[in-house]
C-alpha atoms as a PDB file:
ATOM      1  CA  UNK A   1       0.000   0.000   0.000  1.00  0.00           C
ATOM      2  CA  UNK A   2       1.542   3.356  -0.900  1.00  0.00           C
ATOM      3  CA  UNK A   3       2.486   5.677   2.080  1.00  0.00           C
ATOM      4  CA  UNK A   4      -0.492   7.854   3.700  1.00  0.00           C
ATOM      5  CA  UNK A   5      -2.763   5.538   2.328  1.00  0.00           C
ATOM      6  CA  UNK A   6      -5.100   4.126   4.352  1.00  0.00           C
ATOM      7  CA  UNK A   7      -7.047   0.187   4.113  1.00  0.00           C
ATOM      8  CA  UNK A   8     -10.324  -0.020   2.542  1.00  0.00           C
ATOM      9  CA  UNK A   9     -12.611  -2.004   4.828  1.00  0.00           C
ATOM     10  CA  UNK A  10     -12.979  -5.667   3.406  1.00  0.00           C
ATOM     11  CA  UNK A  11     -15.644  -6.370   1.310  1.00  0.00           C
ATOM     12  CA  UNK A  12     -17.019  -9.995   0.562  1.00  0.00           C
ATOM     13  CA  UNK A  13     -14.048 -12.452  -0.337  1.00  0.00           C
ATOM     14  CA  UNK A  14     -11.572 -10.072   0.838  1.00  0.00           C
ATOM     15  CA  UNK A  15      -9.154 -10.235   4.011  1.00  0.00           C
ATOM     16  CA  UNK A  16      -9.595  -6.993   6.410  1.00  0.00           C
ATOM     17  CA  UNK A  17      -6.632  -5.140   6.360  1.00  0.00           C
ATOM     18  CA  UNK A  18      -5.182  -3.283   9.402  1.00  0.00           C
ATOM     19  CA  UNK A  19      -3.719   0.441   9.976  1.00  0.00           C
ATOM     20  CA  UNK A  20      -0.781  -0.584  12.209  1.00  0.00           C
ATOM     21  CA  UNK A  21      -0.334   2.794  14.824  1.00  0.00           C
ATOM     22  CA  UNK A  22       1.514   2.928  17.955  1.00  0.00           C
ATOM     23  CA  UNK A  23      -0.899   3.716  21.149  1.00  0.00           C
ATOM     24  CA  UNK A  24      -0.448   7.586  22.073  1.00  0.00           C
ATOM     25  CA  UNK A  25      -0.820   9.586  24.997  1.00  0.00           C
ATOM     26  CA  UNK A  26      -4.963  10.131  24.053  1.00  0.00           C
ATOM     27  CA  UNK A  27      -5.403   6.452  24.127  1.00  0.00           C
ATOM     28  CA  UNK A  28      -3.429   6.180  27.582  1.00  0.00           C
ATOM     29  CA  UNK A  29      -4.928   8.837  29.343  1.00  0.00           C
ATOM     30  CA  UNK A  30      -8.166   7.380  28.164  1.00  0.00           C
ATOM     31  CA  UNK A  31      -7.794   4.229  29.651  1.00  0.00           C
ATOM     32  CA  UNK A  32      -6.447   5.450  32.818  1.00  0.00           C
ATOM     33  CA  UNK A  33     -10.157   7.524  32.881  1.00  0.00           C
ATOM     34  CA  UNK A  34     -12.090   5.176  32.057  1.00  0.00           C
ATOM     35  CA  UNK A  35     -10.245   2.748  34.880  1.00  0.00           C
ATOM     36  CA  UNK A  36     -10.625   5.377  37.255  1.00  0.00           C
ATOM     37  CA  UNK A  37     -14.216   6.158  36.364  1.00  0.00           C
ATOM     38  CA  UNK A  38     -15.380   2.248  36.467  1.00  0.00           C
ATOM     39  CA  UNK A  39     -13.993   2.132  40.334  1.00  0.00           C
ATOM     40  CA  UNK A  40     -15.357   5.553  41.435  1.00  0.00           C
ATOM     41  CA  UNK A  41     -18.787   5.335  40.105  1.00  0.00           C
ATOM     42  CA  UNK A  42     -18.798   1.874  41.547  1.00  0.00           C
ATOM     43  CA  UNK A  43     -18.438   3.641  45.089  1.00  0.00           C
ATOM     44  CA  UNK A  44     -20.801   5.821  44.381  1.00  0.00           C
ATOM     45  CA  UNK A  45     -23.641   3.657  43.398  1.00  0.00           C
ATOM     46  CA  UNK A  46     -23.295   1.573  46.241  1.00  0.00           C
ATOM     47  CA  UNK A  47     -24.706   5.318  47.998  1.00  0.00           C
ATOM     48  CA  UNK A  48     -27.268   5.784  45.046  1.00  0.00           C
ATOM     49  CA  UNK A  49     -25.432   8.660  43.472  1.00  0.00           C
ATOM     50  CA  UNK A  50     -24.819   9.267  40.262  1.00  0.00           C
ATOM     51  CA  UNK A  51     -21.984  10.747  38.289  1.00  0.00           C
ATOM     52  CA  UNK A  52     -23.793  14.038  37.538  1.00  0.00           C
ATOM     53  CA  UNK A  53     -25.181  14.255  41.504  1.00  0.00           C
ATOM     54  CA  UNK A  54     -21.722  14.144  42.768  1.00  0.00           C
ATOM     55  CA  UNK A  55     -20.650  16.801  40.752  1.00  0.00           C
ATOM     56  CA  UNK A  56     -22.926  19.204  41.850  1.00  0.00           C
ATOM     57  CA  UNK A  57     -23.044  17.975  45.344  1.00  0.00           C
ATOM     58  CA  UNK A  58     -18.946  18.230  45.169  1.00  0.00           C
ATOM     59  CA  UNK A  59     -19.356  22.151  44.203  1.00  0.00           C
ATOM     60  CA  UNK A  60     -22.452  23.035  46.525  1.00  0.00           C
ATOM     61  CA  UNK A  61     -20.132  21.330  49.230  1.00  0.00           C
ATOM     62  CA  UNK A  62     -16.943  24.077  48.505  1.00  0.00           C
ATOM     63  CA  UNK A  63     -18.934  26.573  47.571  1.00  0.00           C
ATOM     64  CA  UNK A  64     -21.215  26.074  50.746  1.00  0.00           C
ATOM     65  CA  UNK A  65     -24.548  27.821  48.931  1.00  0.00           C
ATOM     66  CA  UNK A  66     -24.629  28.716  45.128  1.00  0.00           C
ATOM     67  CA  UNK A  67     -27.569  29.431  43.089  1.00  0.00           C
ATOM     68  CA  UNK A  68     -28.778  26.536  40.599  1.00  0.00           C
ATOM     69  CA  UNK A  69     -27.096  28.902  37.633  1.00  0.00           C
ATOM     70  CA  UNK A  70     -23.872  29.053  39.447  1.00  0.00           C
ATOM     71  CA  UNK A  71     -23.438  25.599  40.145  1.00  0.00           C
ATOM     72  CA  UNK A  72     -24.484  24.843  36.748  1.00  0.00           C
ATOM     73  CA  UNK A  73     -21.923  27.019  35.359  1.00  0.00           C
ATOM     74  CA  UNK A  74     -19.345  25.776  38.047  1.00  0.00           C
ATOM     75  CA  UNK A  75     -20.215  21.961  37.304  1.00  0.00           C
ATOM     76  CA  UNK A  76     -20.085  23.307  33.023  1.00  0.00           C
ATOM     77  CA  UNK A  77     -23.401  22.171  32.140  1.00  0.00           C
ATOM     78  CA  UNK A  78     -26.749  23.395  31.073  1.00  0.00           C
ATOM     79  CA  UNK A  79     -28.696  24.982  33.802  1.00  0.00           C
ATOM     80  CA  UNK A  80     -31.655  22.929  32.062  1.00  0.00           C
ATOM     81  CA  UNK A  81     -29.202  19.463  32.417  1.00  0.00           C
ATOM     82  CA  UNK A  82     -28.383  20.734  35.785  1.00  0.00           C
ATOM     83  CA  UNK A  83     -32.263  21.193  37.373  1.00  0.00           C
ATOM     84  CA  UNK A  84     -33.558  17.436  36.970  1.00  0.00           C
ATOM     85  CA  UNK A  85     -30.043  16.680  39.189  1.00  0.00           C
ATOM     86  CA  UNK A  86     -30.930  18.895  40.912  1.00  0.00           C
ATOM     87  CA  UNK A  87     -35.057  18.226  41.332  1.00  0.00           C
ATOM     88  CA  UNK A  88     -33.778  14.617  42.375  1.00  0.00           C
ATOM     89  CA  UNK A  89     -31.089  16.015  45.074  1.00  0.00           C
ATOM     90  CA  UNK A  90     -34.441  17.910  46.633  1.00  0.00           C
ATOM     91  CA  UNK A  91     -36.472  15.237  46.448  1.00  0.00           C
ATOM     92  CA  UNK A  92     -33.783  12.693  48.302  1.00  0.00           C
ATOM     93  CA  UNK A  93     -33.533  15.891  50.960  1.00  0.00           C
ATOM     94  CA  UNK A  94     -29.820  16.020  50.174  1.00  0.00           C
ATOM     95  CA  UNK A  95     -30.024  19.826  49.554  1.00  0.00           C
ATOM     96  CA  UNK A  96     -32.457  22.188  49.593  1.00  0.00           C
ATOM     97  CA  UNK A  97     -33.150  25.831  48.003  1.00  0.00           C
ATOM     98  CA  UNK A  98     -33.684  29.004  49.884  1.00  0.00           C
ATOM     99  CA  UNK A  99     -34.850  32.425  48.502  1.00  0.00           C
ATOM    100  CA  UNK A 100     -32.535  34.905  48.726  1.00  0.00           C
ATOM    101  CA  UNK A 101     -32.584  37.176  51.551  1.00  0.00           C
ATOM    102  CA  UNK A 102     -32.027  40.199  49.314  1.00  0.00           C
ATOM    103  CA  UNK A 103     -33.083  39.611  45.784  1.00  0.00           C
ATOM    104  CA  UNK A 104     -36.312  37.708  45.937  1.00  0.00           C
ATOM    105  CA  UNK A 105     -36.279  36.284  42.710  1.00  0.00           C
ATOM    106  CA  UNK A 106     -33.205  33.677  43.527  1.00  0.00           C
ATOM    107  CA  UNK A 107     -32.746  30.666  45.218  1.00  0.00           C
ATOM    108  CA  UNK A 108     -29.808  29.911  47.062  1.00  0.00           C
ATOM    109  CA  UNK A 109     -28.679  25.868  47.448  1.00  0.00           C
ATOM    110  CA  UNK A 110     -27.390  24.622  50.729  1.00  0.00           C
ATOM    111  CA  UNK A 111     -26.593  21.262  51.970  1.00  0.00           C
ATOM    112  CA  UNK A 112     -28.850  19.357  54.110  1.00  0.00           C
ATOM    113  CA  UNK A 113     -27.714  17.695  57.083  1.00  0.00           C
ATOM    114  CA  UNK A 114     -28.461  14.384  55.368  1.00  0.00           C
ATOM    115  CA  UNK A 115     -26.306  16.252  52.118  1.00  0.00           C
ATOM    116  CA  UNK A 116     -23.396  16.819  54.790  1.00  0.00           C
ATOM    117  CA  UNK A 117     -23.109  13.693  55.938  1.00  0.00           C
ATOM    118  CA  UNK A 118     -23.203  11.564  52.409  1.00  0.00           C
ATOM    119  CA  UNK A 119     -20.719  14.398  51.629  1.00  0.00           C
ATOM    120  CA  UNK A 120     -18.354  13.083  53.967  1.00  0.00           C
ATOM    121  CA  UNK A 121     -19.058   9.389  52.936  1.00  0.00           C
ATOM    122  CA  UNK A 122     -18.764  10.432  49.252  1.00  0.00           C
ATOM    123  CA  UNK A 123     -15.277  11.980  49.980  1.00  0.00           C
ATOM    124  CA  UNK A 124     -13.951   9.183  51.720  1.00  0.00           C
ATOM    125  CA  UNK A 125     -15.132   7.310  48.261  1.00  0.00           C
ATOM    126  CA  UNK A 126     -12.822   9.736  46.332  1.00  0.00           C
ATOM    127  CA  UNK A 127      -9.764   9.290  48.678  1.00  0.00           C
ATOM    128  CA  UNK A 128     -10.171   5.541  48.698  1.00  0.00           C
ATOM    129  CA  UNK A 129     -10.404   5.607  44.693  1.00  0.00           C
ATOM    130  CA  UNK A 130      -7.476   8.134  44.334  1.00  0.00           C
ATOM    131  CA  UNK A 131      -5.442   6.062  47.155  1.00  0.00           C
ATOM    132  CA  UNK A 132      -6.416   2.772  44.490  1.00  0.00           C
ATOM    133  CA  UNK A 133      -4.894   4.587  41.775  1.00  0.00           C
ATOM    134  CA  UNK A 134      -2.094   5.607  43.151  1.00  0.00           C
ATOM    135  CA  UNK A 135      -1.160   2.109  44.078  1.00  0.00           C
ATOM    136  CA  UNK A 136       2.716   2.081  45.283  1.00  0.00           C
ATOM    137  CA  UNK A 137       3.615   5.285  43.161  1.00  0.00           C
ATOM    138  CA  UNK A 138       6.313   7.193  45.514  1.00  0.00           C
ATOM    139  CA  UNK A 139       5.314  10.556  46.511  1.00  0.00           C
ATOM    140  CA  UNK A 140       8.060  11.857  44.023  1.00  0.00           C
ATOM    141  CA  UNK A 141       6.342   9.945  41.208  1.00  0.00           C
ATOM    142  CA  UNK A 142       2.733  11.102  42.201  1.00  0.00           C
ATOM    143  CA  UNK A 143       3.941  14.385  42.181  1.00  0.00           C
ATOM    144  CA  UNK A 144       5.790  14.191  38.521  1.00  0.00           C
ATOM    145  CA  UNK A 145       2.420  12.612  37.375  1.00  0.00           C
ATOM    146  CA  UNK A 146      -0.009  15.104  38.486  1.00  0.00           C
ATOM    147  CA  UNK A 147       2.931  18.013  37.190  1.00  0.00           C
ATOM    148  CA  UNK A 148       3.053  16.033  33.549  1.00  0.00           C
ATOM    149  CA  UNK A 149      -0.721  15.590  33.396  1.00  0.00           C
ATOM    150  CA  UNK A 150      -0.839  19.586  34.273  1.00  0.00           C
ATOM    151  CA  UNK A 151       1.374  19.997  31.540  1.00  0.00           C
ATOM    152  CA  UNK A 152      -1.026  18.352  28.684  1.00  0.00           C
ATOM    153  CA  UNK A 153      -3.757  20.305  29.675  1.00  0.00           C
ATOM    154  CA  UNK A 154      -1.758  23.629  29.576  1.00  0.00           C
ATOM    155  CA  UNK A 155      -0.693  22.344  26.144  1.00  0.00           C
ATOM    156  CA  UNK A 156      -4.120  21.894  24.534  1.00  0.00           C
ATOM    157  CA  UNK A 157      -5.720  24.679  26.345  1.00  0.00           C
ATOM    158  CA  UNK A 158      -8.051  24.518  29.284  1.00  0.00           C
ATOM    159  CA  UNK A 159     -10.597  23.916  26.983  1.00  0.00           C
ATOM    160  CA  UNK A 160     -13.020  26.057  28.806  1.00  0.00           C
END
């Protein structure tokens, strides 16, 4: 096959060809999320929580109270996305939405006591999947990771 050519896909009679590549970083770093992802969101379904609840329950738990159009902005995703997460949040009495003392038209999100307290379990989740990941890495190495994985993200932009 001539050079920058690339394999037709086989058609009846005819032997598939392949499009020999070396694995790159993308496919790497990939992996390594998706491993990551598999374990964490194992933790957290064993506390009925959802990728995109954690999220927002992460930020309303630094922030301590944000309106639903900051924390939708914060987690970067549609405010519409973000109010069925949201709605279901209410309804499991993990948070709960105040109007605003001042401008009457908002509502501010807080934590629940209940919200506090999965917090806390939810964290431990994160620590025990980060600690699983980390495996026997040397503080040195850890930090060389974290400072090269910096690095590709300051290389392609923020992307936000």
């Amino acid at each position: 096959m001539a050079k920058g050519k690339v394999a037709r896909a086989a058609g009846a009679g005819q032997a598939a060809q392949s499009v020999p590549a070396t694995a790159g970083l993308g496919f790497y770093l990939r992996e390594a999320y998706r491993a990551f992802s598999r374990e964490f969101h194992a933790h957290l379904a064993r506390h009925g929580i959802t990728h995109a609840q954690w999220v927002l329950l992460w930020f309303l738990s630094q922030a301590g109270s944000l309106t639903p159009l900051e924390l939708s902005r914060r987690a970067g995703i549609q405010k519409a996305s973000a109010t069925s997460v949201i709605d279901a949040l209410k309804k499991r009495r993990l948070i709960r939405g105040d109007q605003d003392s001042v401008d009457h038209r908002k509502v501010n999100l807080y934590l629940t006591p209940a919200g506090v307290e999965l917090m806390q379990k939810l964290i431990a989740c994160a620590v025990a999947t980060n600690a699983g990941a980390r495996g026997n890495f040397s503080d040195k190495e850890l930090e060389t990771l974290l400072r090269l994985l910096r690095g590709v993200t300051a290389n392609l932009g923020s992307g936000s």
